[in-house]
C-alpha atoms as a PDB file:
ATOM      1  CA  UNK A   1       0.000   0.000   0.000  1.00  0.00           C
ATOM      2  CA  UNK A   2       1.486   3.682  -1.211  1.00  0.00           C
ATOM      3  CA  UNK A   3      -0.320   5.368   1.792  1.00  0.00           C
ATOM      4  CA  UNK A   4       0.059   8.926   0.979  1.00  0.00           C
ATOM      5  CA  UNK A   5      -3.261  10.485   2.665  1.00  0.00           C
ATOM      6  CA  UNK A   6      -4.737   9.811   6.016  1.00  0.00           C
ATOM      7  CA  UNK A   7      -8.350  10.456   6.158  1.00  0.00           C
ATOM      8  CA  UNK A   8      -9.681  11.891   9.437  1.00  0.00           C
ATOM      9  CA  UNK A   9     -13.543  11.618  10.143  1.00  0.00           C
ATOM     10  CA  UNK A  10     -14.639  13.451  12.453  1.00  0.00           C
ATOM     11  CA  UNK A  11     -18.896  13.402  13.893  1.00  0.00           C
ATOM     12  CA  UNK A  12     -19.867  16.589  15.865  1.00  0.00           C
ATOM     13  CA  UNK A  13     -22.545  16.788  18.132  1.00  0.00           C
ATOM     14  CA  UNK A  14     -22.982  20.167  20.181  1.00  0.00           C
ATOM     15  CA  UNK A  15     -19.350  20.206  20.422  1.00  0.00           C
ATOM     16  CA  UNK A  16     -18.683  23.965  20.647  1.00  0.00           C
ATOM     17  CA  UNK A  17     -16.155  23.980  23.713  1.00  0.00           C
ATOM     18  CA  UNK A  18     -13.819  20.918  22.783  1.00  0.00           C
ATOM     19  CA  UNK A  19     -13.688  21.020  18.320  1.00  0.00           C
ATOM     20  CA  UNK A  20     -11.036  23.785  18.619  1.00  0.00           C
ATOM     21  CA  UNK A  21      -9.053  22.314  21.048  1.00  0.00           C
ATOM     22  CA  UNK A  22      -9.174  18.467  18.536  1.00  0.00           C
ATOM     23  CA  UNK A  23      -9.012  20.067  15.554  1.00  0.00           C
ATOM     24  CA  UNK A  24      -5.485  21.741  17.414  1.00  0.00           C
ATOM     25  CA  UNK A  25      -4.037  18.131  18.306  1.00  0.00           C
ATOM     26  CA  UNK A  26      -4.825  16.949  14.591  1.00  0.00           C
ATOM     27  CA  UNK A  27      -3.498  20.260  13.137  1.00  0.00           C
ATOM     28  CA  UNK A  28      -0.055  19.737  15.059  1.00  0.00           C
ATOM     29  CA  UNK A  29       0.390  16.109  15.104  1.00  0.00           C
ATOM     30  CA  UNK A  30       2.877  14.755  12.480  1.00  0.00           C
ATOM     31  CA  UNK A  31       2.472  12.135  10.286  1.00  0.00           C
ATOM     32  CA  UNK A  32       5.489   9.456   9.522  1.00  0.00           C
ATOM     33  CA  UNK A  33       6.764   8.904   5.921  1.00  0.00           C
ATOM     34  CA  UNK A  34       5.264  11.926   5.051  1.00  0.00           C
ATOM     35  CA  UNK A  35       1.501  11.106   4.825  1.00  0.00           C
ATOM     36  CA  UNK A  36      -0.643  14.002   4.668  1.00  0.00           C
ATOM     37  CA  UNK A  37      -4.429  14.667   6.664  1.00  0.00           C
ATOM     38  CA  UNK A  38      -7.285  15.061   4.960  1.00  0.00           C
ATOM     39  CA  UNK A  39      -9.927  16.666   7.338  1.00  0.00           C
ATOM     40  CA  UNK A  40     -13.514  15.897   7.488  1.00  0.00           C
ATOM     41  CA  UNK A  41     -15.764  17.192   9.746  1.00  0.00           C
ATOM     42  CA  UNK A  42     -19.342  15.704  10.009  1.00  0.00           C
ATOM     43  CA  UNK A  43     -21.742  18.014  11.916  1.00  0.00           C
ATOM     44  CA  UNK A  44     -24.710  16.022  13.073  1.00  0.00           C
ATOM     45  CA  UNK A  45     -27.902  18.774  13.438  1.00  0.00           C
ATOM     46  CA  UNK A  46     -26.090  20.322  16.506  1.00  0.00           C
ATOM     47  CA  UNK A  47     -27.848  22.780  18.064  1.00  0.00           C
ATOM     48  CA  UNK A  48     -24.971  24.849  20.578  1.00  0.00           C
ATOM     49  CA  UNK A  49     -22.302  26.861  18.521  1.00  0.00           C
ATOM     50  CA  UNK A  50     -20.603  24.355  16.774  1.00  0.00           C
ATOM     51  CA  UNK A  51     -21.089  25.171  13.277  1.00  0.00           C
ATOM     52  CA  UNK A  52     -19.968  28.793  14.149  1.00  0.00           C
ATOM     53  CA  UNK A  53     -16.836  27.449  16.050  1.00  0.00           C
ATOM     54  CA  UNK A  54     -16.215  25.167  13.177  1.00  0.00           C
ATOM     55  CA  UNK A  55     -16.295  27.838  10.428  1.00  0.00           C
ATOM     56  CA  UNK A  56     -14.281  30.318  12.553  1.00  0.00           C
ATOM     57  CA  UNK A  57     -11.359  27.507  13.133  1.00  0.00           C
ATOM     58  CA  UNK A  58     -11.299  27.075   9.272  1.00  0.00           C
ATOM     59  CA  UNK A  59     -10.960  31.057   8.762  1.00  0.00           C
ATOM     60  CA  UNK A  60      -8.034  30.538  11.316  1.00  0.00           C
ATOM     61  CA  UNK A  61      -6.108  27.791   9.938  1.00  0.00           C
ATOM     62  CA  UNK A  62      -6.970  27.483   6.201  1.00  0.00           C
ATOM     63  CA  UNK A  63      -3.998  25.586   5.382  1.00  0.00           C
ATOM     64  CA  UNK A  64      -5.215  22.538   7.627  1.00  0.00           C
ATOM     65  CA  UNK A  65      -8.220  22.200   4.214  1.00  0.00           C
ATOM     66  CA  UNK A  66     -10.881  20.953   6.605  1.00  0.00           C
ATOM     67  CA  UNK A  67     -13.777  19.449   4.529  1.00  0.00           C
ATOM     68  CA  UNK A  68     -16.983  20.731   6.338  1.00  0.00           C
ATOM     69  CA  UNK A  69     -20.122  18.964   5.603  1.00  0.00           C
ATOM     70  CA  UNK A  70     -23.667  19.468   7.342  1.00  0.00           C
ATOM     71  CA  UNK A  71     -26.241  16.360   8.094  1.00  0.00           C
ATOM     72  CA  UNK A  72     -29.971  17.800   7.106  1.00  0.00           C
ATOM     73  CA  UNK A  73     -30.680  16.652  10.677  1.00  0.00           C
ATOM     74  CA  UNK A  74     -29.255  14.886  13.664  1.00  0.00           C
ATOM     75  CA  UNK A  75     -29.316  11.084  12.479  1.00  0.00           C
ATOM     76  CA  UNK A  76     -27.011   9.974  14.398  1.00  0.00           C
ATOM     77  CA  UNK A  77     -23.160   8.664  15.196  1.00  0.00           C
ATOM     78  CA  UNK A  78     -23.258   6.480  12.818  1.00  0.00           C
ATOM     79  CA  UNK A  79     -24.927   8.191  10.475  1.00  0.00           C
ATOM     80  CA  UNK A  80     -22.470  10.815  10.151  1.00  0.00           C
ATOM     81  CA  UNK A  81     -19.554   8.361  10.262  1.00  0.00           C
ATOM     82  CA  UNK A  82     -21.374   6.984   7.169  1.00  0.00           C
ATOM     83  CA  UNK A  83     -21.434  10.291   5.376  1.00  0.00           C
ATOM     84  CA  UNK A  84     -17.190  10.937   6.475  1.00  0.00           C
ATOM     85  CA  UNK A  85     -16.571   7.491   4.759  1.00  0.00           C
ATOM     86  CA  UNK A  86     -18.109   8.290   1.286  1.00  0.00           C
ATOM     87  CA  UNK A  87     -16.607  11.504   1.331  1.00  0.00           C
ATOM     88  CA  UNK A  88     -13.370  10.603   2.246  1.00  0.00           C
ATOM     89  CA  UNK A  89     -10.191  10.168  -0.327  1.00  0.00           C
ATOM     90  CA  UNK A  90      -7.015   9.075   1.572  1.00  0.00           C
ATOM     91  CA  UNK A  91      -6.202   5.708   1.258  1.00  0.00           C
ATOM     92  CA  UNK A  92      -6.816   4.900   4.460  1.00  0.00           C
ATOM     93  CA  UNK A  93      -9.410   6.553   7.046  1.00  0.00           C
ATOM     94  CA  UNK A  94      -9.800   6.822  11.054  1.00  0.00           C
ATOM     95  CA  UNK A  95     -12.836   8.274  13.001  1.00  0.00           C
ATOM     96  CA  UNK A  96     -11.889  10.790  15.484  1.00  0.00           C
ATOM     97  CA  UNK A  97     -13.902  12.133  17.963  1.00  0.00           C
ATOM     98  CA  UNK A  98     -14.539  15.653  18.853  1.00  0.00           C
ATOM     99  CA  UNK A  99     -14.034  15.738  22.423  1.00  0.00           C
ATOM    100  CA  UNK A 100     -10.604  14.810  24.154  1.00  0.00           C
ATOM    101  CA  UNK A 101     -10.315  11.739  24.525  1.00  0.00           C
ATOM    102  CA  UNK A 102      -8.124  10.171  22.288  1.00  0.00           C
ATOM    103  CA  UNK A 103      -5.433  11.840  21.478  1.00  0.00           C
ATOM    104  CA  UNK A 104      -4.290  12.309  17.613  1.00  0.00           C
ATOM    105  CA  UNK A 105      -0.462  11.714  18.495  1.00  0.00           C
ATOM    106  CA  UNK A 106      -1.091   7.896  18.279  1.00  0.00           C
ATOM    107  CA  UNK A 107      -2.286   7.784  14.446  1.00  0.00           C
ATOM    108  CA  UNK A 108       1.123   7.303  13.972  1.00  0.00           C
ATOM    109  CA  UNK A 109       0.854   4.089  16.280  1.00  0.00           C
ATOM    110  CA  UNK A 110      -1.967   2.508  14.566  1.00  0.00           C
ATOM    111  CA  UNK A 111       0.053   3.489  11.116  1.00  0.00           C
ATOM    112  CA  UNK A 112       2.697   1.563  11.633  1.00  0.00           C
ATOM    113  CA  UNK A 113       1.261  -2.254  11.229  1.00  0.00           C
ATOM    114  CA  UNK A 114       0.373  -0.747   7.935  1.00  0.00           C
ATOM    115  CA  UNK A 115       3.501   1.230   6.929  1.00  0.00           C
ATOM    116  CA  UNK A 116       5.126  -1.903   7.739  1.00  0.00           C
ATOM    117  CA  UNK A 117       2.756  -4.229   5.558  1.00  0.00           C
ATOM    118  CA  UNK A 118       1.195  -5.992   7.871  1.00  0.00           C
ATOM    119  CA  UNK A 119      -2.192  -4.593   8.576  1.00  0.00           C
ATOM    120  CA  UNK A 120      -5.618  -3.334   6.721  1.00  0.00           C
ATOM    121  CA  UNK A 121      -7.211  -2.521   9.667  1.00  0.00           C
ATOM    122  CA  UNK A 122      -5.880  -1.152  12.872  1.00  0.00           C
ATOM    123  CA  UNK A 123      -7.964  -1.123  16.206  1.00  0.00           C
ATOM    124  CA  UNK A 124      -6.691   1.492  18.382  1.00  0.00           C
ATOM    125  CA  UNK A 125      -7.084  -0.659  22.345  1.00  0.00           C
ATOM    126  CA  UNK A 126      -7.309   1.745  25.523  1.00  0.00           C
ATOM    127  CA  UNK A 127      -7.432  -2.046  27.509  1.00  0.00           C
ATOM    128  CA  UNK A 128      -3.433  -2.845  26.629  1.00  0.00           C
ATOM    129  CA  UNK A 129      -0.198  -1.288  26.415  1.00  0.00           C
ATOM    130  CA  UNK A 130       1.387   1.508  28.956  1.00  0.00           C
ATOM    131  CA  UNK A 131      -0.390   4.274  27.883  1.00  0.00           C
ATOM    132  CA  UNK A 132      -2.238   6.723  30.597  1.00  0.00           C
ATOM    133  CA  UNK A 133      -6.209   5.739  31.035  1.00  0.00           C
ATOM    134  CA  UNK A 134      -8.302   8.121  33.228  1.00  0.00           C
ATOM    135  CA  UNK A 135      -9.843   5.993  35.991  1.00  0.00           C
ATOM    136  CA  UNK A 136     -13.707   6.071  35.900  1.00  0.00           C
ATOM    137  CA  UNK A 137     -16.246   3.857  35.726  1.00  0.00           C
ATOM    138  CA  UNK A 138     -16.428   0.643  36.862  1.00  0.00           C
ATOM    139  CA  UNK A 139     -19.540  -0.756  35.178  1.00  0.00           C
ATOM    140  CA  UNK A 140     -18.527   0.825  31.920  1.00  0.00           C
ATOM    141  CA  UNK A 141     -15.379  -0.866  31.693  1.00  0.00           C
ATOM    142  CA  UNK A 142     -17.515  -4.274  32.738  1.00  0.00           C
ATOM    143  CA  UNK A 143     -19.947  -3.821  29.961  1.00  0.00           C
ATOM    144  CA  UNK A 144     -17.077  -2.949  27.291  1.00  0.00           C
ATOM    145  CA  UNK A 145     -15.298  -6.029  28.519  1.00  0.00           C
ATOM    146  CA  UNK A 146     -18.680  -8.075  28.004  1.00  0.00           C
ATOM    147  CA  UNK A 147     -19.664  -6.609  24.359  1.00  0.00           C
ATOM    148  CA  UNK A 148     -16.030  -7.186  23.523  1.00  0.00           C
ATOM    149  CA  UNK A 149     -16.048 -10.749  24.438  1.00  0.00           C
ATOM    150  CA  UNK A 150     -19.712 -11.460  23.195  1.00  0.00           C
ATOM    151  CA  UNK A 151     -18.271  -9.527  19.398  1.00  0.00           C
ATOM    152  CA  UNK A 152     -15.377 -11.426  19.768  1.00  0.00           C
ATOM    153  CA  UNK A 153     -17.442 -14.808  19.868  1.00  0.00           C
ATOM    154  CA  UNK A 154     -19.526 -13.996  16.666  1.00  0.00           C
ATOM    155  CA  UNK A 155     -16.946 -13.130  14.924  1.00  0.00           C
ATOM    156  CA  UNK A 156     -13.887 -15.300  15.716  1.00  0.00           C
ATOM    157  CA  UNK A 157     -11.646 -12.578  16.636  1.00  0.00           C
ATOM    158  CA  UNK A 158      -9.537 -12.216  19.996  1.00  0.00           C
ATOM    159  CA  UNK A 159      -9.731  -8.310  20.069  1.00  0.00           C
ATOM    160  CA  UNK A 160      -9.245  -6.667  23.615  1.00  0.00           C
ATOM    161  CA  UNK A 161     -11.485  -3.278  22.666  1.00  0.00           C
ATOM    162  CA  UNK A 162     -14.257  -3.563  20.137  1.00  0.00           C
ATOM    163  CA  UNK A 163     -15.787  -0.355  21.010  1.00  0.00           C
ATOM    164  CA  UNK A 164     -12.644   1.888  20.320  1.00  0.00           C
ATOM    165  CA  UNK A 165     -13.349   4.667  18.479  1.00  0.00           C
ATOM    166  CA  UNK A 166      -9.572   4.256  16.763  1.00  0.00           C
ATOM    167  CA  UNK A 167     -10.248   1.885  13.751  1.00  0.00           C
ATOM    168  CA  UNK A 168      -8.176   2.644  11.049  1.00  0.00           C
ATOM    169  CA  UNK A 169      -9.366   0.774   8.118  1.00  0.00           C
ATOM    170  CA  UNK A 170      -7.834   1.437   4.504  1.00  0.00           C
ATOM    171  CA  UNK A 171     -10.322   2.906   2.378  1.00  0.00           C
ATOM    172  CA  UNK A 172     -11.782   0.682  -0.062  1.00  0.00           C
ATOM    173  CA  UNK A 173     -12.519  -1.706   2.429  1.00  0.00           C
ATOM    174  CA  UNK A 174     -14.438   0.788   4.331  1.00  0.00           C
ATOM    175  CA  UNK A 175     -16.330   1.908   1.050  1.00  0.00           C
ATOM    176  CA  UNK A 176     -17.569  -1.631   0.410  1.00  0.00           C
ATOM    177  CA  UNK A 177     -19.338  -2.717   3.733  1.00  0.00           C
ATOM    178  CA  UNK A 178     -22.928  -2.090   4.046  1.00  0.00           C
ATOM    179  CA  UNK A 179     -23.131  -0.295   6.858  1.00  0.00           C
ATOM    180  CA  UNK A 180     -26.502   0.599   8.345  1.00  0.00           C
ATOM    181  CA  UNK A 181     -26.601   1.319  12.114  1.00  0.00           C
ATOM    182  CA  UNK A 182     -27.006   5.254  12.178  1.00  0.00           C
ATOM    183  CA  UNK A 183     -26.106   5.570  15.818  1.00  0.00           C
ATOM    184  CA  UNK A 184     -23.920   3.893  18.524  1.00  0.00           C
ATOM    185  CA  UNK A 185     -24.462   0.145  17.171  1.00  0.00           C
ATOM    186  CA  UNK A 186     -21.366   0.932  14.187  1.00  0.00           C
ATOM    187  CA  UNK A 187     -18.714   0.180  16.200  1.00  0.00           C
ATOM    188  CA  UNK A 188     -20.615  -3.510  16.443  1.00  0.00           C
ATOM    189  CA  UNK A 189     -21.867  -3.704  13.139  1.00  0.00           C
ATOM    190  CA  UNK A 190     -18.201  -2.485  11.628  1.00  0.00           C
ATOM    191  CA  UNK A 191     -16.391  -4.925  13.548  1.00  0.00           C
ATOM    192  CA  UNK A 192     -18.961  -8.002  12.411  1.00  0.00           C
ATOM    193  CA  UNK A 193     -18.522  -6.965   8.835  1.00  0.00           C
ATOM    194  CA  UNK A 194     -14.952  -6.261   8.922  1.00  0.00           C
ATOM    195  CA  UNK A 195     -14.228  -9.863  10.050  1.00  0.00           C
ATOM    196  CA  UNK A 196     -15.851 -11.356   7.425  1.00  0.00           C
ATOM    197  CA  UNK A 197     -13.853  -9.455   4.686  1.00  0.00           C
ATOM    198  CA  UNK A 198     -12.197 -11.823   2.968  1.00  0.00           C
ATOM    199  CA  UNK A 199      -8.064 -12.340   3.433  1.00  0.00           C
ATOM    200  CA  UNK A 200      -8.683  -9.249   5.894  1.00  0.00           C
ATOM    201  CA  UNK A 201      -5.731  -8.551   7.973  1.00  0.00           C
ATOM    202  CA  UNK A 202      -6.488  -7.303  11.279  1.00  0.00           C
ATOM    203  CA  UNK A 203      -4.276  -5.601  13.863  1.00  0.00           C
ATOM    204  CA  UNK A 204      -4.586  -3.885  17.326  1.00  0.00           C
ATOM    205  CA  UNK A 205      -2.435  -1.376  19.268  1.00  0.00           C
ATOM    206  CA  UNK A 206      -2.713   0.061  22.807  1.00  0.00           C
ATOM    207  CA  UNK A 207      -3.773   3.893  22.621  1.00  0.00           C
ATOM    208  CA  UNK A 208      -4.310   6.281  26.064  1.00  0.00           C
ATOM    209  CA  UNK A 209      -7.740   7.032  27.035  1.00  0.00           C
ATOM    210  CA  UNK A 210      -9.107  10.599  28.175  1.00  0.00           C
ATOM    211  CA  UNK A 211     -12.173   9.652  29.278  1.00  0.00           C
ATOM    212  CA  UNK A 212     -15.554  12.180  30.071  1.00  0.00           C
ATOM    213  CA  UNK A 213     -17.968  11.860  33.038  1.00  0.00           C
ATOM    214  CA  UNK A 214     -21.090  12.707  31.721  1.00  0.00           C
ATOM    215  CA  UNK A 215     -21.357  15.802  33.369  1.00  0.00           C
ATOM    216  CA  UNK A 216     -18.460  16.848  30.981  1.00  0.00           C
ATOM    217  CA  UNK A 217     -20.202  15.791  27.838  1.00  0.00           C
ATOM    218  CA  UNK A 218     -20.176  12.015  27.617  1.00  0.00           C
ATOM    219  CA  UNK A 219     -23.162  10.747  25.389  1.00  0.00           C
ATOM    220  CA  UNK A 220     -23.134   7.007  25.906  1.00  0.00           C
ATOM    221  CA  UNK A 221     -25.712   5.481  28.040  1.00  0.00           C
ATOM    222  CA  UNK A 222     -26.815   1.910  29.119  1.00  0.00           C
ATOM    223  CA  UNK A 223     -29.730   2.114  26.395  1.00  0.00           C
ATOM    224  CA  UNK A 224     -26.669   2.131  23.411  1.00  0.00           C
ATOM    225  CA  UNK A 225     -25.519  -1.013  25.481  1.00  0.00           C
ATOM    226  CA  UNK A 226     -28.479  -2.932  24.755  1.00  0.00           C
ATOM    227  CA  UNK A 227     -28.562  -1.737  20.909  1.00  0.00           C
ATOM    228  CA  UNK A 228     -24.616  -2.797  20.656  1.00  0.00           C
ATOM    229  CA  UNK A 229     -25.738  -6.080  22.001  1.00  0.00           C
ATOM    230  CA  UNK A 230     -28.224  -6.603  19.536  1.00  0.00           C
ATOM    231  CA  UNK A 231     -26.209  -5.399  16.644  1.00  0.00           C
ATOM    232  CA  UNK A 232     -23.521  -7.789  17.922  1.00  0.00           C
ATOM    233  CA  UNK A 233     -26.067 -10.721  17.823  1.00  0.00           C
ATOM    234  CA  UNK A 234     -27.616  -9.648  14.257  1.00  0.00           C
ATOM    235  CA  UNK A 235     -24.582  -9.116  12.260  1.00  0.00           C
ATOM    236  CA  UNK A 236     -22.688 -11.558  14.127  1.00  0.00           C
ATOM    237  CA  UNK A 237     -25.113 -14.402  12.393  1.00  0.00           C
END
């Protein structure tokens, strides 16, 4: 693989206090072998500033070329990841989220099982490695251990973090599945259909963690736990 562009997806919900601060970390980090960043931003029907604070940063910092593309409504995660894929042109693509935490420094870390020709899909792992985690909560970590294992099962893999948002995935791979699940069941769904890709070569990496209480912005609730169940068990079979 000639990787010479690294697509970087990126959903926004009523994230008007954090998408400066990201779209900093992705603006400074440095690619190896001298891949450049495409920069899409997906805003999903948010209602706070973020458009505004989105536009602004692009007056700012032209030379980063974000892509900026509006959903007609909120529809969702998923949805929006949907619309970053088919939009996207590097030869391989990552979502990144737009609060804090992951941190864009690692792309180079799930780059290099691919730089090295090894890997067409990278899962970024906050459960391995020596990277910094922020302690929080007990039954989330529980419940991602439990949807990882019950994905894992379905789909013959021994992954240690199914729900990561890091999942670098070249391209044309990610072009061809059929995804459907708008909101918080595609990091399920992704991972069934990935698997079953034929001669796919899968690799994982341990990233660092920033994680948000909910009372800082978190989204995720125990209702998307019983969808990513569901979506394990129906794309799983």
């Amino acid at each position: 693989m000639n990787l010479k562009t690294l697509s970087i997806i990126i959903p926004a919900y009523n994230e008007e206090r954090t998408i400066h601060r990201i779209l900093d970390k992705v603006r400074d980090v440095r690619l190896e072998h001298g891949i450049t960043k495409e920069v899409i931003i997906v805003n999903d029907g948010s209602r706070d500033g973020t458009v505004a604070a989105v536009h602004a940063y692009m007056a700012a910092n032209p030379s980063l070329g974000i892509r900026f593309f509006e959903q007609p409504q909120n529809m969702g995660k998923g949805a929006a990841i949907h619309r970053g894929i088919r939009e996207a042109t590097g030869e391989y693509l990552i979502v990144q989220d737009a609060d804090l935490e992951y941190d864009p420094r690692e792309y180079n870390d799930l780059l290099r099982p691919v730089m090295d020709g090894f890997a067409d899909v990278v899962f970024g792992s906050r459960f391995m490695g020596h990277h910094p985690h922020r302690i929080l909560f007990f039954w989330h970590s529980i419940g991602n251990k439990f949807l990882t294992n019950l994905s894992n099962a379905f789909n013959n893999l021994n992954l240690t973090d199914m729900e990561t948002c890091y999942k670098l995935i070249r391209s044309d791979i990610a072009k061809a599945l059929p995804l459907k699940e708008q909101r918080f069941g595609f990091e399920p769904e992704v991972t069934a259909k990935l698997a079953r890709v034929p001669d796919v070569r899968i690799y994982e990496v341990g990233i660092s963690y920033y994680g948000r209480t909910y009372a800082e912005g978190k989204k995720i609730g125990w209702k998307d736990g019983f969808r990513a169940i569901w979506c394990i068990v129906k794309y799983g079979l």
